[in-house]
PDB file of N, CA and C in Angstrom:
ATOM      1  N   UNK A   1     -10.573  -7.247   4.223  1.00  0.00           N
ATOM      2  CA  UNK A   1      -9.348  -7.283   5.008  1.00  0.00           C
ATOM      3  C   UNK A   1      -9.622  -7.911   6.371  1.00  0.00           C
ATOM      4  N   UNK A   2      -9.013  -8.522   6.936  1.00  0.00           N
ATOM      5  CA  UNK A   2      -8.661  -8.888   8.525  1.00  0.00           C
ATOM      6  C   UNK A   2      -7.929  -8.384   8.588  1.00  0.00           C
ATOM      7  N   UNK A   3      -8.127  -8.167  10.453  1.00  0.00           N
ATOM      8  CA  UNK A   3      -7.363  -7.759  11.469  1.00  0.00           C
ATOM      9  C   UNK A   3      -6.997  -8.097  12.387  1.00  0.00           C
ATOM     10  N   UNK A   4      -5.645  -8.597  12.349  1.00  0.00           N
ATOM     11  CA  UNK A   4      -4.802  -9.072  13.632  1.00  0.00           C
ATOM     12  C   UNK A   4      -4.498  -8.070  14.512  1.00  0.00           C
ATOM     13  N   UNK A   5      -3.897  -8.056  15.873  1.00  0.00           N
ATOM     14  CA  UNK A   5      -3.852  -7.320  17.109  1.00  0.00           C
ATOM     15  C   UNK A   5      -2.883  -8.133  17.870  1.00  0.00           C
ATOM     16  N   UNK A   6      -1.104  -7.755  17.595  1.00  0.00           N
ATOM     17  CA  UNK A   6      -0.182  -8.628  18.195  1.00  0.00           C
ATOM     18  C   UNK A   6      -0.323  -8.801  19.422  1.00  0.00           C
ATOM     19  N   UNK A   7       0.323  -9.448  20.460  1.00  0.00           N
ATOM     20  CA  UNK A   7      -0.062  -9.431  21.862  1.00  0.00           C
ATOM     21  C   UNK A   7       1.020  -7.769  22.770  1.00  0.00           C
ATOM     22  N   UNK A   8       1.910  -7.877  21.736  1.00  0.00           N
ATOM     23  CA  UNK A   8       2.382  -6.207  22.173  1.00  0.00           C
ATOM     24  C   UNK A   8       1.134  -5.316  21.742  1.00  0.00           C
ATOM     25  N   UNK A   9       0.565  -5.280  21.229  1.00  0.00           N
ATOM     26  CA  UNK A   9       0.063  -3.921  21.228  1.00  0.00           C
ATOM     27  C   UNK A   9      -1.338  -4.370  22.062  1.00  0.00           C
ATOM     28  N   UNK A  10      -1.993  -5.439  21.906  1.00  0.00           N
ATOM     29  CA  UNK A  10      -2.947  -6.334  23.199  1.00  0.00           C
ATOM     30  C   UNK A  10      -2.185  -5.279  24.519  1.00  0.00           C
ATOM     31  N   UNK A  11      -0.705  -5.592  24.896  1.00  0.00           N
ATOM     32  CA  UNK A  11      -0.275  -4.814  26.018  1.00  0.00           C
ATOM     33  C   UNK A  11      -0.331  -3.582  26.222  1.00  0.00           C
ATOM     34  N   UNK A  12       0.027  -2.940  25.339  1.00  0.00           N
ATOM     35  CA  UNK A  12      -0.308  -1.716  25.142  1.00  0.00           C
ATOM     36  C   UNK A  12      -1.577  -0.937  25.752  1.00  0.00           C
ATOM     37  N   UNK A  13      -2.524  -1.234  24.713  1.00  0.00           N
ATOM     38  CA  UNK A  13      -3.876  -1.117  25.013  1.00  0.00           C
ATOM     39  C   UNK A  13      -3.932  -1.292  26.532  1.00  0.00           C
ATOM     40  N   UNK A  14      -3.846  -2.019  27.183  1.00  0.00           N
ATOM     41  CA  UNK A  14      -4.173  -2.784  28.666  1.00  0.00           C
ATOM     42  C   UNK A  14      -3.281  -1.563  29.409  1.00  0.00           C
ATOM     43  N   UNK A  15      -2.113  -0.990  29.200  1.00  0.00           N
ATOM     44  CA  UNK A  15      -1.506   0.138  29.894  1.00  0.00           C
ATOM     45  C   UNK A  15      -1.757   1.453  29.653  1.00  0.00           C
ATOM     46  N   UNK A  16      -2.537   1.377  28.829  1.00  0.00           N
ATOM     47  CA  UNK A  16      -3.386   2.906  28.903  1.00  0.00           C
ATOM     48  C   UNK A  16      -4.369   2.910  29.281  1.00  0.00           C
ATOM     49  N   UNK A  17      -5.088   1.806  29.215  1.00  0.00           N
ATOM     50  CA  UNK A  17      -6.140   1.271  30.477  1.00  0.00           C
ATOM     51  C   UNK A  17      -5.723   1.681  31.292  1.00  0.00           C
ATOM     52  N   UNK A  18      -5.091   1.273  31.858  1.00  0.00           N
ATOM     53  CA  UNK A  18      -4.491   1.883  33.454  1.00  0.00           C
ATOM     54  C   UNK A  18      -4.221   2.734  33.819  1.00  0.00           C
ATOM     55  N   UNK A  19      -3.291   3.933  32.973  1.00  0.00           N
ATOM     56  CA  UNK A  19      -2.655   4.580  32.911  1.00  0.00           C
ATOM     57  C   UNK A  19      -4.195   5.722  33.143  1.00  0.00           C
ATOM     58  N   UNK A  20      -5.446   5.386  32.524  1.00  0.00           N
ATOM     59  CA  UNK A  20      -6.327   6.444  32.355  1.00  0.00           C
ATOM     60  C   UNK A  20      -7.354   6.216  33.447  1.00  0.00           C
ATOM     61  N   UNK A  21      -7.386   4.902  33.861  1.00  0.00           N
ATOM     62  CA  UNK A  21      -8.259   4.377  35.077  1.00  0.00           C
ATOM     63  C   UNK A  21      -7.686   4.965  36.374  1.00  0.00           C
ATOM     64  N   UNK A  22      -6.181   5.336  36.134  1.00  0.00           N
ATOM     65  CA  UNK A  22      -5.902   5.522  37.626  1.00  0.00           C
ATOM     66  C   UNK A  22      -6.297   6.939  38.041  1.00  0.00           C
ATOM     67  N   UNK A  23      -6.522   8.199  36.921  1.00  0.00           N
ATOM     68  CA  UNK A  23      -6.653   9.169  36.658  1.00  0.00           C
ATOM     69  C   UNK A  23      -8.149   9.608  36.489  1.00  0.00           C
ATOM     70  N   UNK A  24      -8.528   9.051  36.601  1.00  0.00           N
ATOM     71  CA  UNK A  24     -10.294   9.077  36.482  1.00  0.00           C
ATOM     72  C   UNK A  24     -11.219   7.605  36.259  1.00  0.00           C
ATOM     73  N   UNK A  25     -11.903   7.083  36.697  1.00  0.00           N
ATOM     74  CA  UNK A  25     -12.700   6.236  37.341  1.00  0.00           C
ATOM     75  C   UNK A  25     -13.618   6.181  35.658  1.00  0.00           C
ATOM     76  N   UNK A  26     -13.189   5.095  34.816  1.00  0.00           N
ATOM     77  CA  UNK A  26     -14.492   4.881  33.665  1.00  0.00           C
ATOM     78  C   UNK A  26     -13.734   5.584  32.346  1.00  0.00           C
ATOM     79  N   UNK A  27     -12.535   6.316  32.540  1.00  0.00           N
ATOM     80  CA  UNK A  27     -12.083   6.766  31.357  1.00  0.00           C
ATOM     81  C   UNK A  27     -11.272   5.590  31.323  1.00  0.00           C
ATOM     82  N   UNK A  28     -10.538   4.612  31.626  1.00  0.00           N
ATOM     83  CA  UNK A  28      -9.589   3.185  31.127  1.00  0.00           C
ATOM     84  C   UNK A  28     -10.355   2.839  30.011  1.00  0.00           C
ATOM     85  N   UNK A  29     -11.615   2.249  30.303  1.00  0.00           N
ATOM     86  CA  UNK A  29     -12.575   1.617  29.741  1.00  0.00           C
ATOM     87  C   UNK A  29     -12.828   2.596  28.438  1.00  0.00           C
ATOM     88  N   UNK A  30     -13.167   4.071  28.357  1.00  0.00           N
ATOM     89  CA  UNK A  30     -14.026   4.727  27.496  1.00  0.00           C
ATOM     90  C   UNK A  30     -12.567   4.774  26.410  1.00  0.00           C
ATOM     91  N   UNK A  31     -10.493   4.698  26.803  1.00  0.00           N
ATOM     92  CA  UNK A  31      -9.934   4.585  26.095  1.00  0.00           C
ATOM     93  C   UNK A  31      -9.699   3.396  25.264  1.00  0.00           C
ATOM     94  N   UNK A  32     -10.495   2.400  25.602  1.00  0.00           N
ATOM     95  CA  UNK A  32     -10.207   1.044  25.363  1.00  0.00           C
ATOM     96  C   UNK A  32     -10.991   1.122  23.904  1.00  0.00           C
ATOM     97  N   UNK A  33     -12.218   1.359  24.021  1.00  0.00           N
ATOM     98  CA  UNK A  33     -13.136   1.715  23.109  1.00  0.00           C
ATOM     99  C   UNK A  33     -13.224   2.172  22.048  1.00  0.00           C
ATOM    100  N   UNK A  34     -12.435   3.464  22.458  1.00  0.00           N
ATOM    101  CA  UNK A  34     -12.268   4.734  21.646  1.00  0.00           C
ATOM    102  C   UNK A  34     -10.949   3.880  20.497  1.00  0.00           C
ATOM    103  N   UNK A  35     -10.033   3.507  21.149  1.00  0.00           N
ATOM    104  CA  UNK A  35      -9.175   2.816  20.449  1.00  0.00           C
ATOM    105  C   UNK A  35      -9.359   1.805  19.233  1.00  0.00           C
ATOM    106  N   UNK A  36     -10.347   1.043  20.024  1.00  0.00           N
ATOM    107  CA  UNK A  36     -10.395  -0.141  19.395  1.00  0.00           C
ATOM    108  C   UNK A  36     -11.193  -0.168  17.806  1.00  0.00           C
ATOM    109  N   UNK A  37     -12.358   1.090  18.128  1.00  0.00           N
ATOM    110  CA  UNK A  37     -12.785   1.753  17.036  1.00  0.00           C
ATOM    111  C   UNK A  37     -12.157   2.019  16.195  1.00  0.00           C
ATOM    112  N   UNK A  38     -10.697   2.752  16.541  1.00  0.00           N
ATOM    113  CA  UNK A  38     -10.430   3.640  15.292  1.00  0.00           C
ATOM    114  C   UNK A  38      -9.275   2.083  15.014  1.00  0.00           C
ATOM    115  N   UNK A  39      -9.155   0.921  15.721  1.00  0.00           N
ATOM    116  CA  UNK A  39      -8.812  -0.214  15.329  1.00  0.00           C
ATOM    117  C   UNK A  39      -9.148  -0.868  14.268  1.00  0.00           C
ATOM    118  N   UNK A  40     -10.829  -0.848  14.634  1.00  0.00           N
ATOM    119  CA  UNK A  40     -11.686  -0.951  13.793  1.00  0.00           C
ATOM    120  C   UNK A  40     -11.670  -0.441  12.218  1.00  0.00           C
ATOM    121  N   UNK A  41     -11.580   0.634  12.007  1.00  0.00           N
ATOM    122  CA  UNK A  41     -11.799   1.636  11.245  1.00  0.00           C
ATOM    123  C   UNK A  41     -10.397   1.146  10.204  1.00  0.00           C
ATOM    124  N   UNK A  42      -9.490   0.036  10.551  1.00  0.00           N
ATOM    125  CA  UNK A  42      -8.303   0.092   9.580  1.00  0.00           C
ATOM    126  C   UNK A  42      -8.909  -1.240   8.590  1.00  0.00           C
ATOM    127  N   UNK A  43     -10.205  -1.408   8.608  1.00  0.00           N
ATOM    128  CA  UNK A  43      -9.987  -2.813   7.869  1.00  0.00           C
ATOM    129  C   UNK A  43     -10.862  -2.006   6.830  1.00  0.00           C
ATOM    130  N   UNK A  44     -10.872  -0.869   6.650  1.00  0.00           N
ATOM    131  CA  UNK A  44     -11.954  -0.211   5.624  1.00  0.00           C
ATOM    132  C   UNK A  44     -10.821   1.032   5.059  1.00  0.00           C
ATOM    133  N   UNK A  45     -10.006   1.425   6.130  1.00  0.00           N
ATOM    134  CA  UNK A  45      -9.049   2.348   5.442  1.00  0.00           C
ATOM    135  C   UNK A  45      -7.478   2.067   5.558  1.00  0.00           C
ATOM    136  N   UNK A  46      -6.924   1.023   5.506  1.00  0.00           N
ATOM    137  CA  UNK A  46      -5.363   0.265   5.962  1.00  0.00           C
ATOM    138  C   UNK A  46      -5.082   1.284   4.340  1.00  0.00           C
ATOM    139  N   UNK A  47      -3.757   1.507   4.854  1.00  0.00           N
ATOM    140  CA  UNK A  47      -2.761   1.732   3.750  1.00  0.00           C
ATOM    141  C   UNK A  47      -3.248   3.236   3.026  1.00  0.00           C
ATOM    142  N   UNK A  48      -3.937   4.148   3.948  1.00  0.00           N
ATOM    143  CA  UNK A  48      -4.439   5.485   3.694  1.00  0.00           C
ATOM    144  C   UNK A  48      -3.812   6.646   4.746  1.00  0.00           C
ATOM    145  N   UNK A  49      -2.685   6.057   5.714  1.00  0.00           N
ATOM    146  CA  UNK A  49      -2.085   6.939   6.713  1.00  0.00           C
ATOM    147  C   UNK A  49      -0.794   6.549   6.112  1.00  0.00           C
ATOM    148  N   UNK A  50       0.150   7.654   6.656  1.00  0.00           N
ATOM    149  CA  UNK A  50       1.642   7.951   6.056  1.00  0.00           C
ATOM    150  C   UNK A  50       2.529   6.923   6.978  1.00  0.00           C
ATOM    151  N   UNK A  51       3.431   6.623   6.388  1.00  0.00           N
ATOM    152  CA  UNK A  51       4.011   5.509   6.831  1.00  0.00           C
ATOM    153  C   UNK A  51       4.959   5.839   7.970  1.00  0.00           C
ATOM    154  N   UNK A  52       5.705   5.227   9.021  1.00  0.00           N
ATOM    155  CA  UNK A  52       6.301   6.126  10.130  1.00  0.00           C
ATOM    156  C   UNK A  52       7.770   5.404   9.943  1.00  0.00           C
ATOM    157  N   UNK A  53       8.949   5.938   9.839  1.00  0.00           N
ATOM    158  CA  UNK A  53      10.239   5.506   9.457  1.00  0.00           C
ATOM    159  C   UNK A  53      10.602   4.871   8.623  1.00  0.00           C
ATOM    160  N   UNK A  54       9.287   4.521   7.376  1.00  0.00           N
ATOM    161  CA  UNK A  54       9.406   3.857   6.173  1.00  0.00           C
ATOM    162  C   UNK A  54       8.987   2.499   6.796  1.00  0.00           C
ATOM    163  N   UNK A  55       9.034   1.665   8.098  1.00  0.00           N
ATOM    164  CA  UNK A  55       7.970   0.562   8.108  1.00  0.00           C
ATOM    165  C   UNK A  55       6.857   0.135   8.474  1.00  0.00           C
ATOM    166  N   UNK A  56       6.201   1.257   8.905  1.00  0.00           N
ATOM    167  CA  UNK A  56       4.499   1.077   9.850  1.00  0.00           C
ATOM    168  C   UNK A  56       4.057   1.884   9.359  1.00  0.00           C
ATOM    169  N   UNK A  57       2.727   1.879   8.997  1.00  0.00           N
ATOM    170  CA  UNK A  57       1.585   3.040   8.591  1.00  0.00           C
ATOM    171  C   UNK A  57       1.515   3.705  10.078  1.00  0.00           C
ATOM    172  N   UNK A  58       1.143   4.768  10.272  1.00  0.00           N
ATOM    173  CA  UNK A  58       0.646   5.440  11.740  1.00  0.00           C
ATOM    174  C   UNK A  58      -0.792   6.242  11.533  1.00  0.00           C
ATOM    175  N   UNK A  59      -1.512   5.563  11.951  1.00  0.00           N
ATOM    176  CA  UNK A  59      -2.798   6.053  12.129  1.00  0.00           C
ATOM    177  C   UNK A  59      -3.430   6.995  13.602  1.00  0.00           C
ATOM    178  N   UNK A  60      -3.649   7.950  13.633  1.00  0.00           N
ATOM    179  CA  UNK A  60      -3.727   8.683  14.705  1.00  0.00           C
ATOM    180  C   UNK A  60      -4.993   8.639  15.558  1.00  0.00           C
ATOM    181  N   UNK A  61      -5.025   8.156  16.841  1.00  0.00           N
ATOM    182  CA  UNK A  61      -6.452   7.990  17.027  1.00  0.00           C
ATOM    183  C   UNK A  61      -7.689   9.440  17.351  1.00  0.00           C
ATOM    184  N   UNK A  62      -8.303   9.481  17.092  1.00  0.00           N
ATOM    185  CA  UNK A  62      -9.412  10.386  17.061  1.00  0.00           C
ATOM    186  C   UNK A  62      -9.297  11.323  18.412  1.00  0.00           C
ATOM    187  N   UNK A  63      -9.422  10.452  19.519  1.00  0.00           N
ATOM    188  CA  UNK A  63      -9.950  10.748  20.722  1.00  0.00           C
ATOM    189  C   UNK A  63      -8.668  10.896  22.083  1.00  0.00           C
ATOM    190  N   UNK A  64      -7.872  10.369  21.747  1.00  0.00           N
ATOM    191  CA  UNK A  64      -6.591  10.261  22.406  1.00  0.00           C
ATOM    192  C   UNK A  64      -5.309  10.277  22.058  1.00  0.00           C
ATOM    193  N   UNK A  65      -4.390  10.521  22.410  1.00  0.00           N
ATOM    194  CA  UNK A  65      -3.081  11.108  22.159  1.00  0.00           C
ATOM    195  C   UNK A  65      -1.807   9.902  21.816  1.00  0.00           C
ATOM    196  N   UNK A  66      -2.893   9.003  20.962  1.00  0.00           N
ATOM    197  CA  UNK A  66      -2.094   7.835  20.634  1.00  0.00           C
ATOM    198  C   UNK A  66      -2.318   7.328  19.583  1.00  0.00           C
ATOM    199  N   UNK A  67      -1.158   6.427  19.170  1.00  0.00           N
ATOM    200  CA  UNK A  67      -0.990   6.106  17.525  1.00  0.00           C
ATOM    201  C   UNK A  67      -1.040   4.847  17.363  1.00  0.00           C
ATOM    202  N   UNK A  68      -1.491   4.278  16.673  1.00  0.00           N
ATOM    203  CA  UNK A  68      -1.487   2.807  15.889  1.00  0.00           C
ATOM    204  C   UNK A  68      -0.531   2.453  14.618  1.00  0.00           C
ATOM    205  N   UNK A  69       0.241   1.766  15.185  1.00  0.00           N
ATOM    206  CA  UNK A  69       1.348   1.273  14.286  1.00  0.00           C
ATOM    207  C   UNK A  69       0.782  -0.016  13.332  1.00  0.00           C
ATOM    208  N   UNK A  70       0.751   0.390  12.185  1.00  0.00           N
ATOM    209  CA  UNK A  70       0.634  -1.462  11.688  1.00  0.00           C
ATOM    210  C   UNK A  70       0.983  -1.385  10.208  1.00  0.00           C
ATOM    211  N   UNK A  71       0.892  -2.765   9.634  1.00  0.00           N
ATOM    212  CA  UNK A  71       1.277  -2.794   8.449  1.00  0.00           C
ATOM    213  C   UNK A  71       0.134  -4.249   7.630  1.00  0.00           C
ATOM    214  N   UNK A  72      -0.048  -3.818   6.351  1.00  0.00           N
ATOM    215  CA  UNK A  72      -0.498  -4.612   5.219  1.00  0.00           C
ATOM    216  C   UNK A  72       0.582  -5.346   5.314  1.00  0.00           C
ATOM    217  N   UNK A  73      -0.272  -6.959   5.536  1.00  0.00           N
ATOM    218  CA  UNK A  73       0.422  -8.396   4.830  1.00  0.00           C
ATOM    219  C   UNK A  73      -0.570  -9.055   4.329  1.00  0.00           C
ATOM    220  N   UNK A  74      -0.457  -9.218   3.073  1.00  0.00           N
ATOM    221  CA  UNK A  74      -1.710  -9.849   1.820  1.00  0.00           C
ATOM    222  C   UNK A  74      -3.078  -9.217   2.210  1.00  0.00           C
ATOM    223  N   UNK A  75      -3.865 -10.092   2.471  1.00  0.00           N
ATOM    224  CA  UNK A  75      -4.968  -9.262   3.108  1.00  0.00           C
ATOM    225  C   UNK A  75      -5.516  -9.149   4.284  1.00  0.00           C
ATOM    226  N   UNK A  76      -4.489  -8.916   5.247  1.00  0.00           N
ATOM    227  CA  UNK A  76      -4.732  -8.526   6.416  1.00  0.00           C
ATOM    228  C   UNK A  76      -3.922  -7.742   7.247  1.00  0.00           C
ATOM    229  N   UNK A  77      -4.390  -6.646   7.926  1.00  0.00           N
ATOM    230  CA  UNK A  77      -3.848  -6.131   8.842  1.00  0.00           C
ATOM    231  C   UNK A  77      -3.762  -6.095   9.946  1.00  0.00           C
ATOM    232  N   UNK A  78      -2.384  -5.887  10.044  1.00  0.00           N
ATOM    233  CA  UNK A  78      -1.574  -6.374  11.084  1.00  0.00           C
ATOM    234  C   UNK A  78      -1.190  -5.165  12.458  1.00  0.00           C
ATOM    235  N   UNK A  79      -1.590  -4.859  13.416  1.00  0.00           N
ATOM    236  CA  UNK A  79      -1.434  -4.064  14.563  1.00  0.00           C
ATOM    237  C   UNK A  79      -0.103  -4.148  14.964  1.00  0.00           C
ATOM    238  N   UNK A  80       1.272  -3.722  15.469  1.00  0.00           N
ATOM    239  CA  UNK A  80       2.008  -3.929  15.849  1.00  0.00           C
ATOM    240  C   UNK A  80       1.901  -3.035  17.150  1.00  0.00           C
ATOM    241  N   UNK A  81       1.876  -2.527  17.479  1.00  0.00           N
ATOM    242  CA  UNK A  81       1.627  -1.190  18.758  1.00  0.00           C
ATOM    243  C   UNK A  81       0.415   0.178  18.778  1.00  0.00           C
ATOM    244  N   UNK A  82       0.528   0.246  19.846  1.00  0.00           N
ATOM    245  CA  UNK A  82      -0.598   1.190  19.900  1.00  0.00           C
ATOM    246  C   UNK A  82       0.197   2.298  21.463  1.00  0.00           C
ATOM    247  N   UNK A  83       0.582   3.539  20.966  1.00  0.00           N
ATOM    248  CA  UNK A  83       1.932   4.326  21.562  1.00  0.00           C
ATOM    249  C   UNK A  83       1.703   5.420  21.443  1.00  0.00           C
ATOM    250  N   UNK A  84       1.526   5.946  23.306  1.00  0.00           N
ATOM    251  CA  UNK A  84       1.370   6.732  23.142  1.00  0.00           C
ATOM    252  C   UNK A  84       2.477   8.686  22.436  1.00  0.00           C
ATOM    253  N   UNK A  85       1.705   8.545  21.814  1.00  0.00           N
ATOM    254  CA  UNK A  85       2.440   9.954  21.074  1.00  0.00           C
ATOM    255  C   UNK A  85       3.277  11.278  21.688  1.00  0.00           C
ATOM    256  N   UNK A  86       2.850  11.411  23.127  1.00  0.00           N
ATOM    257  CA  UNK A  86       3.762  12.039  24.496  1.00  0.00           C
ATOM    258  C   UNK A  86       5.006  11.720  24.493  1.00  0.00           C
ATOM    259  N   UNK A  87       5.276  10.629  23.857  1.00  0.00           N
ATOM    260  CA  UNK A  87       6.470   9.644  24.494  1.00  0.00           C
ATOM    261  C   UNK A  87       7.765  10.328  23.946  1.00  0.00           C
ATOM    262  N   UNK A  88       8.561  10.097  23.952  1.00  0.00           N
ATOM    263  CA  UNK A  88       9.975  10.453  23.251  1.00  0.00           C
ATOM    264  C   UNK A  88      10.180   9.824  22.146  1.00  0.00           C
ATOM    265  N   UNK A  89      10.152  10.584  21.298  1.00  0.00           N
ATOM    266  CA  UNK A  89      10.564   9.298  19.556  1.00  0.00           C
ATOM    267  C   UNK A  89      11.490   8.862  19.810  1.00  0.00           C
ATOM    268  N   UNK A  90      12.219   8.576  20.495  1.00  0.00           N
ATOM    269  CA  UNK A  90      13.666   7.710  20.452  1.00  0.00           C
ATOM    270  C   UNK A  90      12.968   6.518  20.705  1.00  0.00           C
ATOM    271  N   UNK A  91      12.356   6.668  22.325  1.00  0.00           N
ATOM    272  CA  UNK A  91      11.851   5.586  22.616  1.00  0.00           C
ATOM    273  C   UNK A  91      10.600   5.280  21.957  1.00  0.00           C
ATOM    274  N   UNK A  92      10.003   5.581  20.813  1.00  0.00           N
ATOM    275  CA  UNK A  92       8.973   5.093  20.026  1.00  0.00           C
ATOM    276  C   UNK A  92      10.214   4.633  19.431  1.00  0.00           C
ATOM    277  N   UNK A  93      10.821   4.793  18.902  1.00  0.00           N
ATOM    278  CA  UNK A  93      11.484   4.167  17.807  1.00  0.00           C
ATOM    279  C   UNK A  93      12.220   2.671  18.023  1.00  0.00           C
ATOM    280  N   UNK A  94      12.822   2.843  19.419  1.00  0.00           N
ATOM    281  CA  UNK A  94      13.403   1.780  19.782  1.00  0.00           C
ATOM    282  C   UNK A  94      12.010   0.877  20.118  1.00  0.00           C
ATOM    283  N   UNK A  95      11.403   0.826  20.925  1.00  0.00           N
ATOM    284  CA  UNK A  95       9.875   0.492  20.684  1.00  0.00           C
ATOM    285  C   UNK A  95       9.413  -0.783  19.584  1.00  0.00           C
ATOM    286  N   UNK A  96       9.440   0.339  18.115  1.00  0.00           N
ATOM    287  CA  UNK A  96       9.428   0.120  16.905  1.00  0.00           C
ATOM    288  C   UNK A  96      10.617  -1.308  16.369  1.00  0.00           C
ATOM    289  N   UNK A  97      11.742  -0.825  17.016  1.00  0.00           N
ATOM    290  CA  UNK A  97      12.749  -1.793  16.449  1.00  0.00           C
ATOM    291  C   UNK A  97      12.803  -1.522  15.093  1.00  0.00           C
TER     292      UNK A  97
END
């Protein structure tokens, strides 16, 4: 499998960077990581997490309080967001589109 990483969820990522850098000095970075791993981790297990409104798989990350949206197209997967789970499902959803 490949793995794509849209430039929304590229954004994403980059605002929880922040969001965790501003809050402690070296955790931006250690969420970036932590993420990208369990990013990682979808080209060995895609299409093994429950699907979220019937169009995104949601994979939950390990280490932080955030979810990875994506979906199987032929053989590769595809990232659409990376959101944090605090949020209001409305606005995940609208989000989502």
């Amino acid at each position: 499998m490949k793995l794509r990483i849209l430039p929304e969820a590229s954004e994403d990522l980059i605002d929880g960077q922040r969001f965790y850098e501003k809050r402690t000095a070296g955790v931006g970075n250690y969420f970036v990581d932590s993420l990208l791993s369990d990013i990682d981790s979808l080209v060995l297990y895609a299409g093994v997490h429950p699907k979220h409104d019937g169009k995104y798989h949601r994979a939950l990350s390990r280490r932080f309080p955030f979810a990875i949206y994506y979906r199987i197209q032929g053989e590769s997967v595809v990232v659409y967001a990376v959101l944090d789970c605090r949020r209001d499902p409305a606005w995940i959803r609208d989000r989502l589109g």
